[in-house]
N, C-alpha and C. Protein backbone atom coordinates (compact mmCIF):
# COMPACT_ATOMS: atom_id res chain seq x y z
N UNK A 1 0.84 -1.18 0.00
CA UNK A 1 0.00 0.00 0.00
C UNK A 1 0.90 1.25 0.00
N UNK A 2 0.78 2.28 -0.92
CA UNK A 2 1.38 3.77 -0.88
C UNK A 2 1.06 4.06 0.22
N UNK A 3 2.23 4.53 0.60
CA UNK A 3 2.56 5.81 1.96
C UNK A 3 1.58 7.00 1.45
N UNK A 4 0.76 6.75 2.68
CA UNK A 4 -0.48 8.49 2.59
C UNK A 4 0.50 9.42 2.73
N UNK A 5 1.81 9.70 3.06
CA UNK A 5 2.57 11.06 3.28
C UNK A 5 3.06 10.64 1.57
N UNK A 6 4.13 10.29 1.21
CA UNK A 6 3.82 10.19 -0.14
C UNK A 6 2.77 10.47 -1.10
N UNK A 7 2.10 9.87 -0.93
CA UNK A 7 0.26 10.35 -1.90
C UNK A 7 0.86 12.10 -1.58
N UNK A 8 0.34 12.99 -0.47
CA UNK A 8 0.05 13.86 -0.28
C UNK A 8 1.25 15.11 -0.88
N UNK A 9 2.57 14.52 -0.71
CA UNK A 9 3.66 14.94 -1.33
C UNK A 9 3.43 15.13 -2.71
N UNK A 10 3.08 13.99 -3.01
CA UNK A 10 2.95 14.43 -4.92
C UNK A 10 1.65 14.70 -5.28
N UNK A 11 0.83 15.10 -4.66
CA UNK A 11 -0.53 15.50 -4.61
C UNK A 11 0.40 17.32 -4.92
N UNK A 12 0.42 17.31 -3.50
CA UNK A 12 1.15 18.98 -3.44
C UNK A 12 1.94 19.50 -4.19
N UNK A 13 3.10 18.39 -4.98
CA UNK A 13 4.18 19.03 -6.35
C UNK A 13 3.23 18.74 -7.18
N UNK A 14 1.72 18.10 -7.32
CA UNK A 14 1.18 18.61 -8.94
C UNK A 14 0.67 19.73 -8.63
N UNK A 15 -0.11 20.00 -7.63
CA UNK A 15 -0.68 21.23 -7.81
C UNK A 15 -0.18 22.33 -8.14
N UNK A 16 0.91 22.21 -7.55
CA UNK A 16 1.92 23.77 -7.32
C UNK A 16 2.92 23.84 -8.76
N UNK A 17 2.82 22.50 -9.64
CA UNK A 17 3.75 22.44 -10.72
C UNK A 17 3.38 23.79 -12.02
N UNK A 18 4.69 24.62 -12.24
CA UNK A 18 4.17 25.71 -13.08
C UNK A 18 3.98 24.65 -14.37
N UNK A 19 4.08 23.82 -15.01
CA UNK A 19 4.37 23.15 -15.84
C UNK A 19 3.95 21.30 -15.85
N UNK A 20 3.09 21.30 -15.50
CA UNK A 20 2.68 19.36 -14.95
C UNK A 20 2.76 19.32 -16.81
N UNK A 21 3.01 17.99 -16.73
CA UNK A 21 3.08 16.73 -18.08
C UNK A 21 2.52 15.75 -17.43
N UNK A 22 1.81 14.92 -17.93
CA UNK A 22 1.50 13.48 -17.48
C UNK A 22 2.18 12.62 -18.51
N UNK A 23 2.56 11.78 -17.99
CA UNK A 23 3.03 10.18 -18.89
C UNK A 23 2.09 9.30 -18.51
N UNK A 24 1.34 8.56 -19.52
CA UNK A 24 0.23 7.41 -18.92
C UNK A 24 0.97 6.17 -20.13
N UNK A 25 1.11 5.36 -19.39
CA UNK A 25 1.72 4.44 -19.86
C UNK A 25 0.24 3.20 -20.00
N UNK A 26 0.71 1.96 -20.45
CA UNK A 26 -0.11 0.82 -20.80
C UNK A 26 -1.02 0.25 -19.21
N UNK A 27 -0.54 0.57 -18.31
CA UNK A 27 -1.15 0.29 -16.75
C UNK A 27 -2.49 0.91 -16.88
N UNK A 28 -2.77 1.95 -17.25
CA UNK A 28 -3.47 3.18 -16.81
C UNK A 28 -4.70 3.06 -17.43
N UNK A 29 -4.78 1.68 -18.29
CA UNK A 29 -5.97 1.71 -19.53
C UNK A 29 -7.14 1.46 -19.15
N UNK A 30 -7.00 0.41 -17.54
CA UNK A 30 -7.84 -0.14 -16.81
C UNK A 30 -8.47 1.30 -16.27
N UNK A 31 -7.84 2.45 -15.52
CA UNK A 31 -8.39 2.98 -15.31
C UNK A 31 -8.46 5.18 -15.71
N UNK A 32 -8.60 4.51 -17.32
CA UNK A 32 -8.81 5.55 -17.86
C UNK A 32 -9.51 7.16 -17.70
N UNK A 33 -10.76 7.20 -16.52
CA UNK A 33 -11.17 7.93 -15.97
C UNK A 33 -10.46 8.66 -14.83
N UNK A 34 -9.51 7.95 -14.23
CA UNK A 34 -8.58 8.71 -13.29
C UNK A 34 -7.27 9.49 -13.63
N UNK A 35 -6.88 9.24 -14.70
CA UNK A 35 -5.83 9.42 -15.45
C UNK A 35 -6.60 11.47 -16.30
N UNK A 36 -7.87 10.81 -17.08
CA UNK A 36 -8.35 11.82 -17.69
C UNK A 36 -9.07 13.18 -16.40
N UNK A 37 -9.41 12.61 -15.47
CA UNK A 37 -9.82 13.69 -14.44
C UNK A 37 -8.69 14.63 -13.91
N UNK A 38 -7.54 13.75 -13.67
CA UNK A 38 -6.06 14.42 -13.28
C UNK A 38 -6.04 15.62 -14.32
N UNK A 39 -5.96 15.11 -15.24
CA UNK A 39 -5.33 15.80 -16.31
C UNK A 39 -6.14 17.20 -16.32
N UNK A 40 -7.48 16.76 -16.60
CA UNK A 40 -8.32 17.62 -16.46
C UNK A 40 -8.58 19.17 -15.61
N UNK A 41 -8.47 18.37 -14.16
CA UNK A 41 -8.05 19.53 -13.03
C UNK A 41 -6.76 20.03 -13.36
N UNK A 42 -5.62 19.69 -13.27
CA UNK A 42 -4.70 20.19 -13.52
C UNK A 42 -4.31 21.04 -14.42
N UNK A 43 -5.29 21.03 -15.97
CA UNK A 43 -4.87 21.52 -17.02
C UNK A 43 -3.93 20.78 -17.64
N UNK A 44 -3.19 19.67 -17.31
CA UNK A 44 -2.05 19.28 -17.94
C UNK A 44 -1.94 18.51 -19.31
N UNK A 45 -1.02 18.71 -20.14
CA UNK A 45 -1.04 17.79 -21.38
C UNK A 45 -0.58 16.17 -21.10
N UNK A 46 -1.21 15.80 -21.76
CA UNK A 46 -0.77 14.33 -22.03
C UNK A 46 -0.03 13.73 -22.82
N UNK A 47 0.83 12.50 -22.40
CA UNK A 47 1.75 12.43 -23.36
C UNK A 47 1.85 10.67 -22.85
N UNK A 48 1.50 9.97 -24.02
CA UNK A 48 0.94 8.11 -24.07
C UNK A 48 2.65 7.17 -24.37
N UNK A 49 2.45 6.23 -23.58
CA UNK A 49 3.44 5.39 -24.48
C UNK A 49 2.96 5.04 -25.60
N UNK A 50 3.25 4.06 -26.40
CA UNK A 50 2.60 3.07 -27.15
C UNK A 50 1.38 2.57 -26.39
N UNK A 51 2.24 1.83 -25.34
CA UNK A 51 0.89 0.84 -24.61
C UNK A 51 -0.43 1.47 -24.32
N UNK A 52 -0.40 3.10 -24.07
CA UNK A 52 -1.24 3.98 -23.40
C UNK A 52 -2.16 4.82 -24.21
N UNK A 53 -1.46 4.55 -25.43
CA UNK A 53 -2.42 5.45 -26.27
C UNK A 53 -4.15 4.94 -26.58
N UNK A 54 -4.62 5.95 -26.50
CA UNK A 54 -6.21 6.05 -26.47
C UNK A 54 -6.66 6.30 -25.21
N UNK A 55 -6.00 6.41 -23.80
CA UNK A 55 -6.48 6.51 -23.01
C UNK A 55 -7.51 7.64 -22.72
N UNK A 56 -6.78 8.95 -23.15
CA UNK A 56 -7.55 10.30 -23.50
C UNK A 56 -7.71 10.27 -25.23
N UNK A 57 -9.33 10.56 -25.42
CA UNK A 57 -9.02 10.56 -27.14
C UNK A 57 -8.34 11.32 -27.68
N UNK A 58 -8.04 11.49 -29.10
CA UNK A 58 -7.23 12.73 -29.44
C UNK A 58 -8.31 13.65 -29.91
N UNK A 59 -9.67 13.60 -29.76
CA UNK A 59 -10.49 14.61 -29.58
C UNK A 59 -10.68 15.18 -28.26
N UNK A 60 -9.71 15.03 -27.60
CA UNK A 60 -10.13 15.31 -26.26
C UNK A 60 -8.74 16.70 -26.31
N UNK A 61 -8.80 17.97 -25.68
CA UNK A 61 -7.93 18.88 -25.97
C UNK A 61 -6.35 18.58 -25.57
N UNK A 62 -6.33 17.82 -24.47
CA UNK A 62 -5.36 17.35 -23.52
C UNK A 62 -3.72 16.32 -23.97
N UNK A 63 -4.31 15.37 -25.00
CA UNK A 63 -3.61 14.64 -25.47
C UNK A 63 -2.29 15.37 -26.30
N UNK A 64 -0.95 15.39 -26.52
CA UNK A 64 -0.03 15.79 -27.30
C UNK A 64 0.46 14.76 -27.77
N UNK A 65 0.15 13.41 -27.98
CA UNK A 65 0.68 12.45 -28.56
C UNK A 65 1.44 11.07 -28.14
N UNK A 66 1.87 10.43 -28.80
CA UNK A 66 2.60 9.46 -28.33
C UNK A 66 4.64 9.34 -28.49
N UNK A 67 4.58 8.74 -27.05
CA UNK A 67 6.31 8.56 -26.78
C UNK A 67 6.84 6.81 -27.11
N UNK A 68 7.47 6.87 -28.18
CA UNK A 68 7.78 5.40 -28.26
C UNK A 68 9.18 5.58 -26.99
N UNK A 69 10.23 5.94 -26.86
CA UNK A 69 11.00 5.96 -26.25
C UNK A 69 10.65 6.03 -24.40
N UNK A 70 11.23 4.45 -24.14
CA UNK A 70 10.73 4.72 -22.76
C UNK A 70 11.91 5.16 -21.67
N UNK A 71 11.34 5.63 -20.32
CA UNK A 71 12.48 6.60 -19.78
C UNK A 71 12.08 5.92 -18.09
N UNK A 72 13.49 6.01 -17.35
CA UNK A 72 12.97 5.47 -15.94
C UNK A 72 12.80 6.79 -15.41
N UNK A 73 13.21 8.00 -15.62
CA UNK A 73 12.98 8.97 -15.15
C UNK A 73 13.43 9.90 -15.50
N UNK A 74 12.67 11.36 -15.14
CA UNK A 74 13.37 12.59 -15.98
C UNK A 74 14.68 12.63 -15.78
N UNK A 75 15.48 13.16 -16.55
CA UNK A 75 16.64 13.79 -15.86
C UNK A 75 16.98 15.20 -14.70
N UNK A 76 15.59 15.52 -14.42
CA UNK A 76 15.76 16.80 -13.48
C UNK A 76 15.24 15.90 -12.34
N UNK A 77 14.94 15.29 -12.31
CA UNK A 77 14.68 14.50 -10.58
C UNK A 77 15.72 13.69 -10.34
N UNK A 78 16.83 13.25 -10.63
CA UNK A 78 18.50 12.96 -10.58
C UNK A 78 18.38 11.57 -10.94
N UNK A 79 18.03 11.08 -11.30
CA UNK A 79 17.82 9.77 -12.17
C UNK A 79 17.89 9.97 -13.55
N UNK A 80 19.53 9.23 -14.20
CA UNK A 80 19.52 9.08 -15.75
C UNK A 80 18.50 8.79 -16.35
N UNK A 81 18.26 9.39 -17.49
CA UNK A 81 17.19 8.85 -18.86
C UNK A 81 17.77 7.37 -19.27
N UNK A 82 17.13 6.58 -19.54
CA UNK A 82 17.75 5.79 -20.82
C UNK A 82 17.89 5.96 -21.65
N UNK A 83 18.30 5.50 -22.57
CA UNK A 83 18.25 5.30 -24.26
C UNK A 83 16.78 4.33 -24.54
N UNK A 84 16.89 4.91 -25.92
CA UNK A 84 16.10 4.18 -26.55
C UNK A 84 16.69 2.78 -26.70
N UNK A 85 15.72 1.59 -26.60
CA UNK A 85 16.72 0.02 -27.10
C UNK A 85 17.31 0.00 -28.36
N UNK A 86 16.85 0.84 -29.26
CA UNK A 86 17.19 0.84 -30.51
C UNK A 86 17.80 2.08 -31.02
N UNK A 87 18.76 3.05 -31.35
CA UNK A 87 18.82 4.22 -30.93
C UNK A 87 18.97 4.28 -32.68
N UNK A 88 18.35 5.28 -33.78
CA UNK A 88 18.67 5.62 -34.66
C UNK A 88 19.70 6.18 -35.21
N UNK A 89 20.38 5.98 -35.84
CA UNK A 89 21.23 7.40 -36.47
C UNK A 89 22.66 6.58 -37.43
């Protein structure tokens, strides 16, 4: 079970974020209505893996598209990006 001080922590950095993004990955499909309400209150854009796409339609204002490249974490929260498995060039 998530730590309620946790929950409330990142409850408090979305609100206050000048800038929220969401990532909804392939998990989130089950519960598509919680994902789209976030977004909603927040104002924030959306941004799908592969697995995730359709969660918000793309008639819906919110959606900016899909990320094939997956990431364990931003690079501003001190955790390296990955690479892509396949890297072009």
């Amino acid at each position: 079970m998530p730590d309620p001080a946790a929950i409330a922590e990142a409850a408090d950095l979305l609100l206050h974020a000048k800038r929220p993004l969401i990532l909804v990955r392939g998990g989130a499909v089950a519960t598509r209505q919680a994902p789209t309400a976030l977004a909603e209150h927040l104002g924030a854009p959306v941004l799908s893996t592969n697995a995730g796409k359709g969660i918000l339609p793309l008639s819906h204002r919110l959606p900016v598209g899909c990320s094939i490249a997956q990431v364990s974490a931003h690079p501003s929260a001190g955790a390296p990006a990955m690479r892509p498995p396949h890297p072009r060039g």
